[in-house]
Protein backbone atom coordinates (compact mmCIF):
# COMPACT_ATOMS: atom_id res chain seq x y z
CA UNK A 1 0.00 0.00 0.00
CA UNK A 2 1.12 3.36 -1.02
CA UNK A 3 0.48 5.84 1.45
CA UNK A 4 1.16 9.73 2.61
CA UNK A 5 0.74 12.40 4.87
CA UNK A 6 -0.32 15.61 5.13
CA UNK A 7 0.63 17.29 8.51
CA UNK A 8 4.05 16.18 9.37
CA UNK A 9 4.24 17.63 12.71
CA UNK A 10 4.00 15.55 16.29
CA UNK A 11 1.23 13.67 15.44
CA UNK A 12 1.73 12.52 12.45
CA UNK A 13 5.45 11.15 13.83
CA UNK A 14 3.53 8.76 16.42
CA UNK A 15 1.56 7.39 13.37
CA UNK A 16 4.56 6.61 10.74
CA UNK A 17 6.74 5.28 13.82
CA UNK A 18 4.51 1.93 13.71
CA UNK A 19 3.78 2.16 10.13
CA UNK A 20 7.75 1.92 9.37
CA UNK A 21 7.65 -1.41 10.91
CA UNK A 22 5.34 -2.92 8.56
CA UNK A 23 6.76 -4.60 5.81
CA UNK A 24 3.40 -3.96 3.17
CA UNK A 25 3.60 -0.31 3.44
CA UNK A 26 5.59 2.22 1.55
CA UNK A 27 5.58 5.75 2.10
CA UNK A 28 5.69 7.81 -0.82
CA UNK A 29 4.73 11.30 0.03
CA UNK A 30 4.68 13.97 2.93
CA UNK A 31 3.33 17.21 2.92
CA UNK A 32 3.36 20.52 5.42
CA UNK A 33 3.22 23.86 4.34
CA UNK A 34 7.03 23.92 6.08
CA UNK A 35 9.19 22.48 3.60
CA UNK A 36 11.60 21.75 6.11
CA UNK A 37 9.67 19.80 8.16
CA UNK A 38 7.80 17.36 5.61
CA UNK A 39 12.00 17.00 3.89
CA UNK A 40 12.65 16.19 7.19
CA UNK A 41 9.69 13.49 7.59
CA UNK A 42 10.14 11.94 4.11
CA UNK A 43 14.16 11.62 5.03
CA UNK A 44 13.38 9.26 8.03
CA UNK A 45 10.34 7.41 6.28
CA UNK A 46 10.35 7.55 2.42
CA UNK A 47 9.22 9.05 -0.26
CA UNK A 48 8.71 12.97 -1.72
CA UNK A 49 8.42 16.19 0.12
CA UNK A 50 5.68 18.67 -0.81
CA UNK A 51 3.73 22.35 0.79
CA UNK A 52 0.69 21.54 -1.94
CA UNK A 53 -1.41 18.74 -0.94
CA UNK A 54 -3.14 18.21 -4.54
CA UNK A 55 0.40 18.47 -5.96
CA UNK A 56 1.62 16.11 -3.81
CA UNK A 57 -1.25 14.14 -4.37
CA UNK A 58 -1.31 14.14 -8.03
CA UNK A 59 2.09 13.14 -8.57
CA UNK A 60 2.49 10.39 -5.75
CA UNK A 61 -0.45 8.74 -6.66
CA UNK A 62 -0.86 7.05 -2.65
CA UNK A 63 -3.29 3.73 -2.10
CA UNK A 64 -4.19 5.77 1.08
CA UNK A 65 -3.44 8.83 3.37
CA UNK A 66 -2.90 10.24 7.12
CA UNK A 67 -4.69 13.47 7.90
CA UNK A 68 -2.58 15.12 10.75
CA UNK A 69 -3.24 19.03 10.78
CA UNK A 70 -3.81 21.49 13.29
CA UNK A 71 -7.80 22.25 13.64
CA UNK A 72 -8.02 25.46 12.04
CA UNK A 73 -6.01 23.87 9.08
CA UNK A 74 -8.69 21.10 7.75
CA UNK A 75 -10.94 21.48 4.76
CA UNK A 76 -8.72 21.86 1.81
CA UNK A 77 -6.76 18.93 1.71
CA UNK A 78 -9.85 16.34 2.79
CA UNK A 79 -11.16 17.82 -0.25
CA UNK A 80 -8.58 16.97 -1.97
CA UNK A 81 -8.16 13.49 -1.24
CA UNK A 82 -12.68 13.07 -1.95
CA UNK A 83 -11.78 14.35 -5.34
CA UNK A 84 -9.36 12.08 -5.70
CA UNK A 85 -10.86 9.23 -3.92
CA UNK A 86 -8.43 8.50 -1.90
CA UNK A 87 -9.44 6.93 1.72
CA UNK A 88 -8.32 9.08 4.52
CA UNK A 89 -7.47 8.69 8.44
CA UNK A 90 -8.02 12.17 9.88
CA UNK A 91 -6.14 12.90 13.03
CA UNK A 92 -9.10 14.26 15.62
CA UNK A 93 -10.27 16.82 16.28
CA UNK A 94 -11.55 16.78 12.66
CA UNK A 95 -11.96 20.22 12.49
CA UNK A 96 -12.57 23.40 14.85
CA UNK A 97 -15.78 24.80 12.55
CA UNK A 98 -18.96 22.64 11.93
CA UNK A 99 -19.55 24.04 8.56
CA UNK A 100 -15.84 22.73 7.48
CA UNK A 101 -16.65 19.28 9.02
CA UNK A 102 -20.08 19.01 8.15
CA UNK A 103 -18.98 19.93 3.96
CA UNK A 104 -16.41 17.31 4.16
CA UNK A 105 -19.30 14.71 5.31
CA UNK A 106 -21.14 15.26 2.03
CA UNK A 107 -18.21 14.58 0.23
CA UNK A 108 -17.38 11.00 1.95
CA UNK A 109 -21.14 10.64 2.38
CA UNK A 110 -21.12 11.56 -1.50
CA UNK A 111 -18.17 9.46 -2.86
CA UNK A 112 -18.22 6.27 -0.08
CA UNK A 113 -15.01 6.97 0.36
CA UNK A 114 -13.59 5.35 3.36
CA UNK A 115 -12.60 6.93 6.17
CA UNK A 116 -11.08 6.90 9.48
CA UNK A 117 -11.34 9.45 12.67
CA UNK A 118 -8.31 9.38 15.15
CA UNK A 119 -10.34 8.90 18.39
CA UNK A 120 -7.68 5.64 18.94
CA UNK A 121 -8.93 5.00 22.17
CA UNK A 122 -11.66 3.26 21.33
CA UNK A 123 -9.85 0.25 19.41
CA UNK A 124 -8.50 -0.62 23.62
CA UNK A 125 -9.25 -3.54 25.12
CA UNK A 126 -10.21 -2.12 28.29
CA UNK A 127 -12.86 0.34 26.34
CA UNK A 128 -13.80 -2.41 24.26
CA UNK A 129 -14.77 -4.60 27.35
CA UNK A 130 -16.58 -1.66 29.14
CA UNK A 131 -18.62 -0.68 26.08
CA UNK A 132 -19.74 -5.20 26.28
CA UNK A 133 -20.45 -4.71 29.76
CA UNK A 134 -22.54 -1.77 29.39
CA UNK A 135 -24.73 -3.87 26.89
CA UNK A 136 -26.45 -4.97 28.99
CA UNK A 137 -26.06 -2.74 32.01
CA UNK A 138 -26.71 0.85 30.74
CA UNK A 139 -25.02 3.17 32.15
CA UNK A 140 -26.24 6.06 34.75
CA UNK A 141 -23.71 8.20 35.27
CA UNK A 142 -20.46 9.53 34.03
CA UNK A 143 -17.02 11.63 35.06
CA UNK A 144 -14.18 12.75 33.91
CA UNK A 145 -11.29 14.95 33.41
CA UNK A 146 -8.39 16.37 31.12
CA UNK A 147 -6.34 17.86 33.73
CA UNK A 148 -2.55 19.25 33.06
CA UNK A 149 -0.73 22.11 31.04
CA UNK A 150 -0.82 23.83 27.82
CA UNK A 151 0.59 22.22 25.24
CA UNK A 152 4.02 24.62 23.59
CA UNK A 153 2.40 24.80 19.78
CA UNK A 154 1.60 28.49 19.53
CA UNK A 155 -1.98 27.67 18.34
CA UNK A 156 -3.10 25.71 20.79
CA UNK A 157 -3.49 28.24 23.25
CA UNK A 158 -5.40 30.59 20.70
CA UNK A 159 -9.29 29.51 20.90
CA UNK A 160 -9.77 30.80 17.10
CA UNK A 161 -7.04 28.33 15.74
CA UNK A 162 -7.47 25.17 18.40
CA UNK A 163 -10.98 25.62 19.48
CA UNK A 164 -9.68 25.51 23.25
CA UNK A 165 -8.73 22.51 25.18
CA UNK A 166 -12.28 20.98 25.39
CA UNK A 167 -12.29 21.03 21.00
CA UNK A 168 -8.58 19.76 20.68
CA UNK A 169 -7.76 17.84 24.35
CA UNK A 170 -10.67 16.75 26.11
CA UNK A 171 -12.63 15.41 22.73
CA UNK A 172 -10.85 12.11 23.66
CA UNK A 173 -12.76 12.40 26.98
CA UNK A 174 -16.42 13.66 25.42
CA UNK A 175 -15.72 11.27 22.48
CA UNK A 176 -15.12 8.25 25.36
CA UNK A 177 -18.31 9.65 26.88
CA UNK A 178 -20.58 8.80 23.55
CA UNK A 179 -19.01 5.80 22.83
CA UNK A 180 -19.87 4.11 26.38
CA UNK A 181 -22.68 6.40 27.29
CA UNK A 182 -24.90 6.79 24.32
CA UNK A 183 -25.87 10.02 22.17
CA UNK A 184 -25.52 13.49 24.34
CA UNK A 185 -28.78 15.63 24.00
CA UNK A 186 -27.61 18.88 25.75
CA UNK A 187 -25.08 20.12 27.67
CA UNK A 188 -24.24 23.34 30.39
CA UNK A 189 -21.01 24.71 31.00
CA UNK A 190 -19.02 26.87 33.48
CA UNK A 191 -15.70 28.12 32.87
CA UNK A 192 -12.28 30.04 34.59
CA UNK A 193 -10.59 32.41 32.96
CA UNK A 194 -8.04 34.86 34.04
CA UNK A 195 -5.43 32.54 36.33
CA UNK A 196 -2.61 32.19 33.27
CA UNK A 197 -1.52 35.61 33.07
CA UNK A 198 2.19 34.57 31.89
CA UNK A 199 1.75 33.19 28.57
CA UNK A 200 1.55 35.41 25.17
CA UNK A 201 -1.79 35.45 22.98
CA UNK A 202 -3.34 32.65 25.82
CA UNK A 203 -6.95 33.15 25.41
CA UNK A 204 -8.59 29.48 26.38
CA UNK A 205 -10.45 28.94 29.13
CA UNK A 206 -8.00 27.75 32.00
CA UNK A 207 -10.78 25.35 32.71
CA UNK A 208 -14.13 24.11 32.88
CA UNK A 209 -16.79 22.02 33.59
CA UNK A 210 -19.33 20.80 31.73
CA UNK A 211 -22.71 18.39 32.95
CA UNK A 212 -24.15 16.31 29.51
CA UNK A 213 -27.72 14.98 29.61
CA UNK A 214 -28.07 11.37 27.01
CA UNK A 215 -30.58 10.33 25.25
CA UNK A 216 -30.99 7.36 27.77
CA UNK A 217 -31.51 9.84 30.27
CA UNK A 218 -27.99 9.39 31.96
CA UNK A 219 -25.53 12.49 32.92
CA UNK A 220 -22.03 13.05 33.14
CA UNK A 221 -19.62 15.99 34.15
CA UNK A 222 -16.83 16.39 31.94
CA UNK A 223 -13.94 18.49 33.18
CA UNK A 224 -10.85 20.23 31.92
CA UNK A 225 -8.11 22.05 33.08
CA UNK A 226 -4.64 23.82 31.45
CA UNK A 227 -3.65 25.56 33.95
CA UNK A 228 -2.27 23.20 36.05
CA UNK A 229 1.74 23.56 36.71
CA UNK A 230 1.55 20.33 39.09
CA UNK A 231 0.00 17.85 36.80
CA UNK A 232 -3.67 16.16 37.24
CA UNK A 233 -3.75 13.68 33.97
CA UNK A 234 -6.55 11.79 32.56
CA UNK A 235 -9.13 9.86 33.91
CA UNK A 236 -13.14 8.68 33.12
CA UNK A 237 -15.63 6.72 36.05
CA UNK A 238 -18.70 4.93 34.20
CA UNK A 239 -21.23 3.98 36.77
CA UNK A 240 -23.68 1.43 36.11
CA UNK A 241 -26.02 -0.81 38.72
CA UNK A 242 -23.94 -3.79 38.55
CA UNK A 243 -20.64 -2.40 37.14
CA UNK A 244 -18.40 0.59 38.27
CA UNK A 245 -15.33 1.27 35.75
CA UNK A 246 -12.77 3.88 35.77
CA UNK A 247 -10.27 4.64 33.34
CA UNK A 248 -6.84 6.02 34.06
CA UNK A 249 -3.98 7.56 32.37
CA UNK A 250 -3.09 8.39 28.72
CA UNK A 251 -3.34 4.44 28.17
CA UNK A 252 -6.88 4.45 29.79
CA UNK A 253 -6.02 1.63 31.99
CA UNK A 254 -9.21 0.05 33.63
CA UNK A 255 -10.28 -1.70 36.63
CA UNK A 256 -13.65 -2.78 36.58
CA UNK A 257 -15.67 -3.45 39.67
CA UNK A 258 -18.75 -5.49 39.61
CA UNK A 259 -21.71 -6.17 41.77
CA UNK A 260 -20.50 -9.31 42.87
CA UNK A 261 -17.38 -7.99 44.44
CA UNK A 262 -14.92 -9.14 41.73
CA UNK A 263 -12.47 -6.95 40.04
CA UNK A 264 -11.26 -6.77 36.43
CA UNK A 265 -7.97 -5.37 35.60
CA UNK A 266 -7.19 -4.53 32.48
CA UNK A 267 -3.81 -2.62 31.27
CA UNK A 268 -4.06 -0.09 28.27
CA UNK A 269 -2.05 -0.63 25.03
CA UNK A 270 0.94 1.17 24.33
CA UNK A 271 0.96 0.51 20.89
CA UNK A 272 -2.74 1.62 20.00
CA UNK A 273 -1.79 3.94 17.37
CA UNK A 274 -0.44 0.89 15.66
CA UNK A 275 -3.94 -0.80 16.36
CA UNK A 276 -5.68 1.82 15.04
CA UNK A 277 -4.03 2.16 11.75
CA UNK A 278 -3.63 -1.36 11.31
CA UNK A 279 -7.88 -1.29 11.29
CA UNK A 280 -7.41 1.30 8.87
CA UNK A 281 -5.09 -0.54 6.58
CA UNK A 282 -7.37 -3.70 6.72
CA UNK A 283 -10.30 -1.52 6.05
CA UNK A 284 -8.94 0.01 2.64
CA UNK A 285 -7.37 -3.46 1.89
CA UNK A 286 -10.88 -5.20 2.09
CA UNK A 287 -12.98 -2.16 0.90
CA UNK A 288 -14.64 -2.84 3.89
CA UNK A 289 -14.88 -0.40 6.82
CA UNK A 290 -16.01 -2.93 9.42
CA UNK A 291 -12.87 -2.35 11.58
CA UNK A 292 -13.43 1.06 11.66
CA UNK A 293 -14.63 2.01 15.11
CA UNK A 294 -14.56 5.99 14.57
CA UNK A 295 -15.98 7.06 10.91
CA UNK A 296 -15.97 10.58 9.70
CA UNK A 297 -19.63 11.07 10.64
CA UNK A 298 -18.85 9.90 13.64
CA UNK A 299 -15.76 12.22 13.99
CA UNK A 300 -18.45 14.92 13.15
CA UNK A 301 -20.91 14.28 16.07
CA UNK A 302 -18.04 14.19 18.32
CA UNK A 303 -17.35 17.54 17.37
CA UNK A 304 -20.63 19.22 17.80
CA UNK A 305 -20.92 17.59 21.30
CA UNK A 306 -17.57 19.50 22.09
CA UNK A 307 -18.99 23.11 19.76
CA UNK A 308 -22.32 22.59 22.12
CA UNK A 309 -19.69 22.86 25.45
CA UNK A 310 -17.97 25.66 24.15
CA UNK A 311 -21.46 27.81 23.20
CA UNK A 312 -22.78 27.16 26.54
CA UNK A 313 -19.68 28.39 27.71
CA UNK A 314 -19.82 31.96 25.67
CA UNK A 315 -24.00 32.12 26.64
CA UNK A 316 -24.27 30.56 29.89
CA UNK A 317 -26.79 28.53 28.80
CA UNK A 318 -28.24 25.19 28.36
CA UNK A 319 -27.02 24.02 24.26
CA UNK A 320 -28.91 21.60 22.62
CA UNK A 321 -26.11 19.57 20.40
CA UNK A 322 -29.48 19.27 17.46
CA UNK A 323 -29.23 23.17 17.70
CA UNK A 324 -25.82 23.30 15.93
């Protein structure tokens, strides 16, 4: 399989570290709008360096491609690859506008283009055994956090380029929540501003919290925080009658308590971006997206669940996620 990228930054490193390893890939093309950096990338892993996307695209020809841009940056070159039809793994979050995201949808919708979103934590074992669990003990209640520092890319800490921490961090956490949980409905947020004073063109919230009605009529509170200088990490609780889960760490290690006083350990993967893109790479092989656990549509309702949190933040009021 003939693949690229476009986004050569951190990102897009963690996914071509496994995909070097595999002996039926071959990477023939990387793109970034700094020449340097994509030379850089095809140097260590293969292939051409590029700044134009449908250049890069046109001449390389690729079987397949890896989507890792910064949120303000998507649009043009998913468009790209629909015109081309050439199946795509986008890194998340998918995009920081709805209208951008949403376009992009018609086009896959459009072309059946296959596609892949990069919520990777839901191809764990741990979430995977949760989620079976939950089957048949729905869940009540949900919490859970994203708590640590800003991130040293200039554009994270600008809310017009990331979308804030909730759009670009804690979307692993709301996109956990709707994978074990169910559909949100609505959602009401609270945020802090005004504690980072020392850091240039920092306009995110320094945190929040936001409560989530489902459909099933379960809630969660979903919290964030960059403005800790002493740490916090990442963590999620699921409560259910007979089953009590929490996930911990960047793994999402889980121990699962049950009703009958057992407990179920189960240690997080620290390959899983190999798992995820090895899912991907089956999918496109087959033509067959069955291994796909995180579509583009599903990328796109992921999104609007964390566009809802950050309206209710600017309004201080309850946000319907159908609103959007």
């Amino acid at each position: 399989m003939r693949i690229a990228f476009i986004g050569t930054g951190g990102i897009a490193r963690n996914h071509a570290q496994g995909l070097a390893k595999r002996s039926d890939v071959t990477f023939v093309g990387a793109c970034d709008v700094d020449l340097a950096r994509s030379t850089a990338f095809a140097q260590e892993y293969g292939g051409e360096a590029y700044t134009d996307p449908a250049e890069m695209l046109d001449r390389t020809k690729p079987d397949a491609a890896w989507v890792c841009l910064p949120p303000f940056a998507h649009g043009e070159a998913e468009l790209s690859l629909l015109d081309r039809r050439i199946p795509f793994l986008v890194e998340k979050p998918i995009s920081n506008d709805l209208a951008t995201a949403r376009k992009i949808l018609d086009g896959v919708e459009r072309t059946g283009i296959l596609t892949s979103v990069g919520y990777m934590t839901r191809y764990r074992r741990g979430v995977q055994r949760v989620r079976e669990l939950l089957q048949g003990d729905p869940p009540i209640l949900a919490h859970g956090a994203w708590i640590g520092g800003a991130p040293g890319v200039y554009w994270w800490r600008v809310k017009a380029l990331s979308g804030g921490q909730i759009v670009e961090q804690t979307t692993h956490t709301f996109d956990l929540a709707r994978y074990l949980m169910g559909e949100p409905v609505d959602v009401f947020a609270r945020g802090v501003t005004g504690r980072v004073t020392d850091m240039a063109d920092y306009d995110v919230e320094d945190a929040s919290t936001v409560a989530v009605t489902f459909q099933s009529g379960a809630v969660a509170n979903l919290m964030s925080s960059c403005a800790s200088r002493a740490g916090g990490g990442v963590h999620m609780t699921v409560v259910a009658m007979h089953h009590y889960a929490t996930f911990t760490g960047w793994d999402n290690a889980v121990v699962i308590r049950k009703s009958t006083l057992e407990e179920e350990r189960i240690q997080g993967e620290s390959n899983i971006f190999e798992v995820e893109d090895a899912a991907f790479i089956a999918a496109v092989s087959s033509d067959q997206p069955d291994s796909i656990l995180s579509s583009y549509a599903d990328g796109c309702r992921s999104l609007a669940f964390c566009l809802a949190a950050n309206r209710s933040l600017e309004t201080g009021e309850v946000v319907s996620i159908a609103s959007l």
